[in-house]
N, C-alpha and C. Protein backbone atom coordinates (compact mmCIF):
# COMPACT_ATOMS: atom_id res chain seq x y z
N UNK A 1 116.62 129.96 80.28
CA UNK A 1 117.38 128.72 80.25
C UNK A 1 117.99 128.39 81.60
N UNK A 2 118.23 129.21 82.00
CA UNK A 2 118.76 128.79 83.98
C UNK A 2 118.09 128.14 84.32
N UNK A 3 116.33 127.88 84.38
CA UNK A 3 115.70 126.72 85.34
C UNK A 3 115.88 125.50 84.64
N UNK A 4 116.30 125.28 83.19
CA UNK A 4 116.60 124.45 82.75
C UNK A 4 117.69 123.72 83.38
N UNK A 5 119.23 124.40 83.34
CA UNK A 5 120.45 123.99 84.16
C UNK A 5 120.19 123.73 85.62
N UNK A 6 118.86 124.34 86.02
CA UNK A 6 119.25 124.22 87.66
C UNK A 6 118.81 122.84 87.39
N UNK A 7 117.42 122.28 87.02
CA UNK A 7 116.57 121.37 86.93
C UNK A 7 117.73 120.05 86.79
N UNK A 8 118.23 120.18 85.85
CA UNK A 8 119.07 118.96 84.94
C UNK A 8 120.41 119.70 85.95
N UNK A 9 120.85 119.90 86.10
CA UNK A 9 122.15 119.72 87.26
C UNK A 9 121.40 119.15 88.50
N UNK A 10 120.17 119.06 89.02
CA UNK A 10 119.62 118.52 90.23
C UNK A 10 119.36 117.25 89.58
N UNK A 11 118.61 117.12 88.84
CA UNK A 11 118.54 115.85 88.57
C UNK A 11 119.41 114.89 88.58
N UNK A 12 120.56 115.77 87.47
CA UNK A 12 121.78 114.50 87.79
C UNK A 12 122.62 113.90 89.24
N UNK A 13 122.35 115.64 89.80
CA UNK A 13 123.13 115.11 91.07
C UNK A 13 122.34 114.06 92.09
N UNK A 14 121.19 114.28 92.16
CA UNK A 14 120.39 113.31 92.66
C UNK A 14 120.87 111.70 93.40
N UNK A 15 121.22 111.16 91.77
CA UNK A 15 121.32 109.64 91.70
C UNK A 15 123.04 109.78 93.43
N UNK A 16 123.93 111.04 92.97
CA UNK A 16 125.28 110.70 93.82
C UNK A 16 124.38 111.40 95.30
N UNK A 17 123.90 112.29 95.15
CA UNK A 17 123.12 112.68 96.93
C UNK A 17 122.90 110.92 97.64
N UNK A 18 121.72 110.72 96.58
CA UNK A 18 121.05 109.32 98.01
C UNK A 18 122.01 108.59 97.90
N UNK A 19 122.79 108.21 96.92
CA UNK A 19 124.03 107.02 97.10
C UNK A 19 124.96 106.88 97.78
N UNK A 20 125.08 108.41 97.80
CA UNK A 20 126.10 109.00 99.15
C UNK A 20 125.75 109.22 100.24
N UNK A 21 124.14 109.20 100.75
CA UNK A 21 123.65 109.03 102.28
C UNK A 21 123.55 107.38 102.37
N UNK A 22 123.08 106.75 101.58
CA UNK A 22 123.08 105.02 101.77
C UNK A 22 124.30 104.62 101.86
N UNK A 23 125.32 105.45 101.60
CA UNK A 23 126.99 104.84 102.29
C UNK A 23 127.15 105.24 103.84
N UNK A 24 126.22 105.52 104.31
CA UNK A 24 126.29 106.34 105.57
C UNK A 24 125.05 105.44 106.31
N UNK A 25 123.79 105.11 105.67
CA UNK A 25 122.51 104.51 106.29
C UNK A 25 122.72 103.41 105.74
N UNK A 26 123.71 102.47 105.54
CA UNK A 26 123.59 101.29 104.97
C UNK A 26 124.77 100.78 104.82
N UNK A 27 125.47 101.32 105.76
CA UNK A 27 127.23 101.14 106.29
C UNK A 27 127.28 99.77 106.00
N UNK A 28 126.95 98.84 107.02
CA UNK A 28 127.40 97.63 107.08
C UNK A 28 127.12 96.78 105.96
N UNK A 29 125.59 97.04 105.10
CA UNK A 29 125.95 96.39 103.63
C UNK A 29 126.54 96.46 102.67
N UNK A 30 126.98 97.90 102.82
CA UNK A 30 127.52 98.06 102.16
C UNK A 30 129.07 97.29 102.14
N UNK A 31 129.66 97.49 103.05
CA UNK A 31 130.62 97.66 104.00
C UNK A 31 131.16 95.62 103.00
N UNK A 32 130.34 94.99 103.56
CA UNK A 32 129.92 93.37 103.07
C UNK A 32 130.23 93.90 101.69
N UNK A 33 129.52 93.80 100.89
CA UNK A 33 129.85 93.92 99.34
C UNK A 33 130.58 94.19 99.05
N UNK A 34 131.96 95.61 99.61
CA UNK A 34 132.52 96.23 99.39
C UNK A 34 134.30 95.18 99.73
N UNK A 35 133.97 94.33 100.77
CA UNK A 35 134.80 93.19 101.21
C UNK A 35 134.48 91.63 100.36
N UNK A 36 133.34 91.70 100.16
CA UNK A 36 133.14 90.37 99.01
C UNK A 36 134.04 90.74 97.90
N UNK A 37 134.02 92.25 97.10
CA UNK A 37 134.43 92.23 96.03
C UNK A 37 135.91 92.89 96.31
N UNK A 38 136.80 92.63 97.49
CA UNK A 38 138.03 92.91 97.88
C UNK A 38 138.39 94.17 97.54
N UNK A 39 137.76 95.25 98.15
CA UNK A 39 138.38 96.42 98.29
C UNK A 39 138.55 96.51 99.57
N UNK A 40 140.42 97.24 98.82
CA UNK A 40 140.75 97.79 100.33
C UNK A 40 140.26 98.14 101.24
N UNK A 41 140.29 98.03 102.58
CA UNK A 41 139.79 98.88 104.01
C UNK A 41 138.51 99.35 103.71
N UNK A 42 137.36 97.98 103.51
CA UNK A 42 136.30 98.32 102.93
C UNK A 42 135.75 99.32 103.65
N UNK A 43 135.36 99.49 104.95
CA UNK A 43 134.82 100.34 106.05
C UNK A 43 135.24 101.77 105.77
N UNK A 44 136.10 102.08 105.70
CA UNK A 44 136.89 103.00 105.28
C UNK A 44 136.55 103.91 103.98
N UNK A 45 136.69 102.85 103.02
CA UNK A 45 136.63 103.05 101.84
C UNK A 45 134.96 103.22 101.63
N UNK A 46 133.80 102.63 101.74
CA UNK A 46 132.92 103.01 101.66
C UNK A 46 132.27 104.49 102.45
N UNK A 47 132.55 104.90 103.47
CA UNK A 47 132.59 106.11 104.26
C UNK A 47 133.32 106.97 103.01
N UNK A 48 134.52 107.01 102.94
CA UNK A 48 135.60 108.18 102.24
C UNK A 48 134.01 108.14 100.48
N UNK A 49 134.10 107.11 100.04
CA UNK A 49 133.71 107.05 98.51
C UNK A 49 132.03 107.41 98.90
N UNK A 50 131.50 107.50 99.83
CA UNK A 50 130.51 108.05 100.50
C UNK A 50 129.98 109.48 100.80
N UNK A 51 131.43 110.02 100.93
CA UNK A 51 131.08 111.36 101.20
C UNK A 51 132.15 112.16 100.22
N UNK A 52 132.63 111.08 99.22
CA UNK A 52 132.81 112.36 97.46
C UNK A 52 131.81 112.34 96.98
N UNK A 53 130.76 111.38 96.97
CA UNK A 53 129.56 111.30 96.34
C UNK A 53 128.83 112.38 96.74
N UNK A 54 128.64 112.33 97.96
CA UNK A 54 127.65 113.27 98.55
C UNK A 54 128.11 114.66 98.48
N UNK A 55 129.68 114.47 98.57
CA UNK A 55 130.02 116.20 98.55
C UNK A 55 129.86 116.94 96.40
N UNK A 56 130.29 115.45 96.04
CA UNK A 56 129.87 116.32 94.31
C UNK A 56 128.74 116.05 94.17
N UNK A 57 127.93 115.56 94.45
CA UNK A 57 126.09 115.85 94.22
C UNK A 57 125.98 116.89 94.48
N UNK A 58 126.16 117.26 95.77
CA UNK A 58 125.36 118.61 96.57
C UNK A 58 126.25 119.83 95.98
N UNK A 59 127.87 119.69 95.80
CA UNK A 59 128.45 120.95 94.87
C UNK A 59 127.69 121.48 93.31
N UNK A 60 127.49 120.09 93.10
CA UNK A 60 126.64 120.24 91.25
C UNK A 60 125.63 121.01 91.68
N UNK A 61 124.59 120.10 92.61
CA UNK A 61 123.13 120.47 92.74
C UNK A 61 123.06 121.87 92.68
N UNK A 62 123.67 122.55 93.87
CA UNK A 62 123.42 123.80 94.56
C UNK A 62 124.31 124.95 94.06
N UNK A 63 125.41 124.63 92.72
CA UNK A 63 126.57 125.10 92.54
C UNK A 63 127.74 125.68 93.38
N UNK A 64 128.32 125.21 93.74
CA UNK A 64 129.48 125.36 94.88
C UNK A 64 130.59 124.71 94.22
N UNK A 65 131.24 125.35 93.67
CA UNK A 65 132.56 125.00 92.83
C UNK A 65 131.57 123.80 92.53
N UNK A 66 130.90 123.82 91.36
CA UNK A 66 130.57 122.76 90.59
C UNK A 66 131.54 121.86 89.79
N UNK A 67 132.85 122.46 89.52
CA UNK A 67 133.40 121.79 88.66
C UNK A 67 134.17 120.94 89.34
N UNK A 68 134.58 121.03 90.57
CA UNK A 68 135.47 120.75 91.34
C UNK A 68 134.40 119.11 91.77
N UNK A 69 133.14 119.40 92.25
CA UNK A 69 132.27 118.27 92.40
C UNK A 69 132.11 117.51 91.16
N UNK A 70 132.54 117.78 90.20
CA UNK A 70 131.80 117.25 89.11
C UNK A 70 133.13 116.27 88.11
N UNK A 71 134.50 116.59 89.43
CA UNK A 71 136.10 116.16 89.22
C UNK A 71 136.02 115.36 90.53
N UNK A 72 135.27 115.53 91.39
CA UNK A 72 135.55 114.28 92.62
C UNK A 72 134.04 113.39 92.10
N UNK A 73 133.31 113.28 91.53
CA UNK A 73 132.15 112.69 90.51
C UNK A 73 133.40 111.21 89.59
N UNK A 74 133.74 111.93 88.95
CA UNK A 74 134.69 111.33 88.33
C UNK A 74 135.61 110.39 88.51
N UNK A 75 136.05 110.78 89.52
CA UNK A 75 137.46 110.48 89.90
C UNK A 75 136.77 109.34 90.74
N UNK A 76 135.36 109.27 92.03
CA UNK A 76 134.76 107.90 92.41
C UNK A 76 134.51 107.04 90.91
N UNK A 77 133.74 107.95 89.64
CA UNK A 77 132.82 106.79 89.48
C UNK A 77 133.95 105.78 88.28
N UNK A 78 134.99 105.84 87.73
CA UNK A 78 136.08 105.50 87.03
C UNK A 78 136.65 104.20 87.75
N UNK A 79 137.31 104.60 88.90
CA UNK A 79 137.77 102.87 89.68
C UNK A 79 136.63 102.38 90.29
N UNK A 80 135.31 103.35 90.65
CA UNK A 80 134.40 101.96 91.23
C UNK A 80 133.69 101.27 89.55
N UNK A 81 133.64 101.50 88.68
CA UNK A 81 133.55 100.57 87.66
C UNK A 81 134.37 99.35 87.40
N UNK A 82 135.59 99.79 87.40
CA UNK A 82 136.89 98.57 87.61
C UNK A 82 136.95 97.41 88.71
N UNK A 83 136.52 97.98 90.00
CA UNK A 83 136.44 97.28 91.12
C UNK A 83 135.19 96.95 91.38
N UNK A 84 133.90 97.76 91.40
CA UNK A 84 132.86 96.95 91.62
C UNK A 84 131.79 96.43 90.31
N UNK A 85 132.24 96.45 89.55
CA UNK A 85 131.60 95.80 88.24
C UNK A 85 132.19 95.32 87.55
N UNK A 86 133.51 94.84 87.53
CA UNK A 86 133.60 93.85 86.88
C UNK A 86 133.31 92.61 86.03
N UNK A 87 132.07 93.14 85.43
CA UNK A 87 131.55 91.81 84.75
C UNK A 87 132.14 90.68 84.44
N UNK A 88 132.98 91.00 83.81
CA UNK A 88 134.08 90.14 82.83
C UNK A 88 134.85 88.85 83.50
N UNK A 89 134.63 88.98 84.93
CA UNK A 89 135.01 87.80 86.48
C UNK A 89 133.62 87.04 86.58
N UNK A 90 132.55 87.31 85.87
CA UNK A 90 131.20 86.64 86.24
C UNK A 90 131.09 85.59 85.43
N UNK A 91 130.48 84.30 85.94
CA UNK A 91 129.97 83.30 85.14
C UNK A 91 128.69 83.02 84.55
N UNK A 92 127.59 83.66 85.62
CA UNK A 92 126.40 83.36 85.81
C UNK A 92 125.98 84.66 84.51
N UNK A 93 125.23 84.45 83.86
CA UNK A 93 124.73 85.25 82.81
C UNK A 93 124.33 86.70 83.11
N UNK A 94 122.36 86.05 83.98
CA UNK A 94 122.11 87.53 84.43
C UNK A 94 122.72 88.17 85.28
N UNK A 95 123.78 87.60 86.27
CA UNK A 95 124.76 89.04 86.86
C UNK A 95 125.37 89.32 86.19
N UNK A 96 126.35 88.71 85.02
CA UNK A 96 127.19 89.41 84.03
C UNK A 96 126.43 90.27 83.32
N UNK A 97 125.08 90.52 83.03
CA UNK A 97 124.70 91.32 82.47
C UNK A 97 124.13 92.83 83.54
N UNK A 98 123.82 92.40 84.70
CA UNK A 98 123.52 93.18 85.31
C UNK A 98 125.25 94.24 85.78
N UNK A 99 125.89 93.42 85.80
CA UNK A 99 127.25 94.27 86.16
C UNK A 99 127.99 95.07 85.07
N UNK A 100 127.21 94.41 83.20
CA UNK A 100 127.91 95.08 82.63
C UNK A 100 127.06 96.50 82.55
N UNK A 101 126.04 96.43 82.91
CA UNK A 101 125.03 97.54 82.81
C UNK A 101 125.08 98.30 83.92
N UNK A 102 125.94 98.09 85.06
CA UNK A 102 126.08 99.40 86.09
C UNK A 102 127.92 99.79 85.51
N UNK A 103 128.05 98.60 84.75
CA UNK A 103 129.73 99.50 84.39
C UNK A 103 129.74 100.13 83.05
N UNK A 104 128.59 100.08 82.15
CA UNK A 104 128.77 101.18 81.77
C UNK A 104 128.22 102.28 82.23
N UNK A 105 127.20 102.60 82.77
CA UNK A 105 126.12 103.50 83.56
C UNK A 105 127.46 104.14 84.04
N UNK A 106 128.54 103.76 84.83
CA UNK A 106 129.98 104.05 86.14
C UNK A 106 130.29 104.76 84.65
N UNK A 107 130.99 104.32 83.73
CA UNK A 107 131.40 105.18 82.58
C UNK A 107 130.99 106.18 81.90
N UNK A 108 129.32 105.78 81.85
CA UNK A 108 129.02 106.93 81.03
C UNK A 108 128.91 108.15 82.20
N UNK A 109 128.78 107.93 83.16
CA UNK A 109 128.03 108.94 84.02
C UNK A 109 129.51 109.90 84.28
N UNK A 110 130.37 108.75 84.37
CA UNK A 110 131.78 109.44 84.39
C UNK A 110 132.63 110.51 83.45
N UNK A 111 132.12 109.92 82.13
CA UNK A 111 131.74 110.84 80.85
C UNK A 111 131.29 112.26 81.06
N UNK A 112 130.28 112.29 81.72
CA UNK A 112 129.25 113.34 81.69
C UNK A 112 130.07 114.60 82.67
N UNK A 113 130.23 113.51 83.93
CA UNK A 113 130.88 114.27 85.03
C UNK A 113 132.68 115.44 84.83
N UNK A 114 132.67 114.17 83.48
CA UNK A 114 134.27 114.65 83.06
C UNK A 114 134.03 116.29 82.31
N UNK A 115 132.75 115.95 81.19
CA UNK A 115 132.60 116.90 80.30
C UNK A 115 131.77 118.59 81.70
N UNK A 116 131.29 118.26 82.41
CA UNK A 116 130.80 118.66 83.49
C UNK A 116 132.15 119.72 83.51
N UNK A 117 133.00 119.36 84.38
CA UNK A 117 134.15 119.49 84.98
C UNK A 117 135.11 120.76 83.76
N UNK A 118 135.09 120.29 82.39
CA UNK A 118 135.97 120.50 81.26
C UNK A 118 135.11 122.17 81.11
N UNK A 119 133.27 122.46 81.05
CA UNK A 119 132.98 123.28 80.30
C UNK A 119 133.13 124.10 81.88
N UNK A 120 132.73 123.80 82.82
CA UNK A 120 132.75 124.88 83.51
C UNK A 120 134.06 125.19 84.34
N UNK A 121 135.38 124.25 84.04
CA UNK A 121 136.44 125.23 84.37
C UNK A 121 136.79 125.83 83.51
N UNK A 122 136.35 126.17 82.47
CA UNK A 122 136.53 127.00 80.87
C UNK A 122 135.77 128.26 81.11
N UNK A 123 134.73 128.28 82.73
CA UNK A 123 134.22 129.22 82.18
C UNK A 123 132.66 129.51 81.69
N UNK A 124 132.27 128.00 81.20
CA UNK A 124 131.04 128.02 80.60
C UNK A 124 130.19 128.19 81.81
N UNK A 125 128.79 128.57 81.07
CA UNK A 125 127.92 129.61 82.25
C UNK A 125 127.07 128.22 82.81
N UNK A 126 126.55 127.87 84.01
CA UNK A 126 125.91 127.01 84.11
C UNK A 126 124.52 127.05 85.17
N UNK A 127 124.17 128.29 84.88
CA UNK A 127 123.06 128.82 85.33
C UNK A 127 123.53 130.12 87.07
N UNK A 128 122.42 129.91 88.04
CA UNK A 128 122.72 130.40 89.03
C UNK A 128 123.32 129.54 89.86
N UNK A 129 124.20 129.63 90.58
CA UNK A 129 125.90 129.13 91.59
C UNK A 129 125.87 130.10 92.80
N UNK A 130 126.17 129.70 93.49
CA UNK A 130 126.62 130.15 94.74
C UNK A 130 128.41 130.66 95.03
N UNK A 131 128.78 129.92 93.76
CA UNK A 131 130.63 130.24 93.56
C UNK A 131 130.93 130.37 92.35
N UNK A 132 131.89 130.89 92.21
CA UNK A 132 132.32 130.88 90.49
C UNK A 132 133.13 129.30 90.69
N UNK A 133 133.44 128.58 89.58
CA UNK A 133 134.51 127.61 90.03
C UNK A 133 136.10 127.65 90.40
N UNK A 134 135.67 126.15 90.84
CA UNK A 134 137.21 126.26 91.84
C UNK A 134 138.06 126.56 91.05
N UNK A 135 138.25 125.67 89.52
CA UNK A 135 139.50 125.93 88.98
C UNK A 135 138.94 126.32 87.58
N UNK A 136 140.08 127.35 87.08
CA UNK A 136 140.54 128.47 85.91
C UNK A 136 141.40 128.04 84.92
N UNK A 137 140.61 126.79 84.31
CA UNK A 137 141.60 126.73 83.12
C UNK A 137 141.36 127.86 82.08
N UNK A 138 142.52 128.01 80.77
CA UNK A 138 142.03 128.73 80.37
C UNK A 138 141.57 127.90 78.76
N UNK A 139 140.63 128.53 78.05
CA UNK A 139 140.18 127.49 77.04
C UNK A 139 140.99 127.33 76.26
């Protein structure tokens, strides 16, 4: 069952790896979107929300305090649902539908990342890691 967990912990981390190098190779569009839809110190803010992405992908992927990546997972994908998907500000149909479908995707994935976070600071085994996790709750 370990190549199973490695497989499906890479997979998931995947989608936050490239999203988190395209905040880095795609600065300035980002950068635009990120100021269309009025977030703070967009420049800033896309760099910083750039490299939690990239740092909890690559913690999940490779296990390195996975849980700890899988709590900065979270903690991006929760307010960028609020702030950059907002559907509910849209008039035009197919973007309201396209925004409600990356805000729940931001939720559910946030879901996942949460439950992520919950089994393996408990402890739960999550294949081969490079660290035990960062944090020791106890169950």
């Amino acid at each position: 069952m370990d190549i199973v967990l490695v497989i499906g912990r890479v997979l998931f981390a995947l989608l936050f790896i490239s999203s988190g190098l395209a905040h880095f190779t795609q600065r300035d569009a980002m950068t635009g979107y990120a100021q269309f839809k009025k977030v703070p110190a967009a420049k800033f803010s896309v760099l910083l929300s750039g490299l939690v992405i990239l740092l909890g992908g690559i913690y999940i992927a490779f296990g390195i305090y996975a849980d700890l990546g899988a709590l900065l997972l979270a903690i991006f994908l929760i307010p960028t649902a609020f702030m950059m998907h907002n559907f509910w500000t849209i008039e035009d149909a197919q973007a309201k539908q396209g925004e409600m479908i990356n805000f729940m995707k931001n939720l559910s994935l946030a879901g996942a990342a949460l439950i992520l976070f919950a089994l393996l600071a408990t402890g739960t085994e999550f294949g081969p890691t490079v660290t035990e996790s960062f944090f020791n709750l106890d169950k």
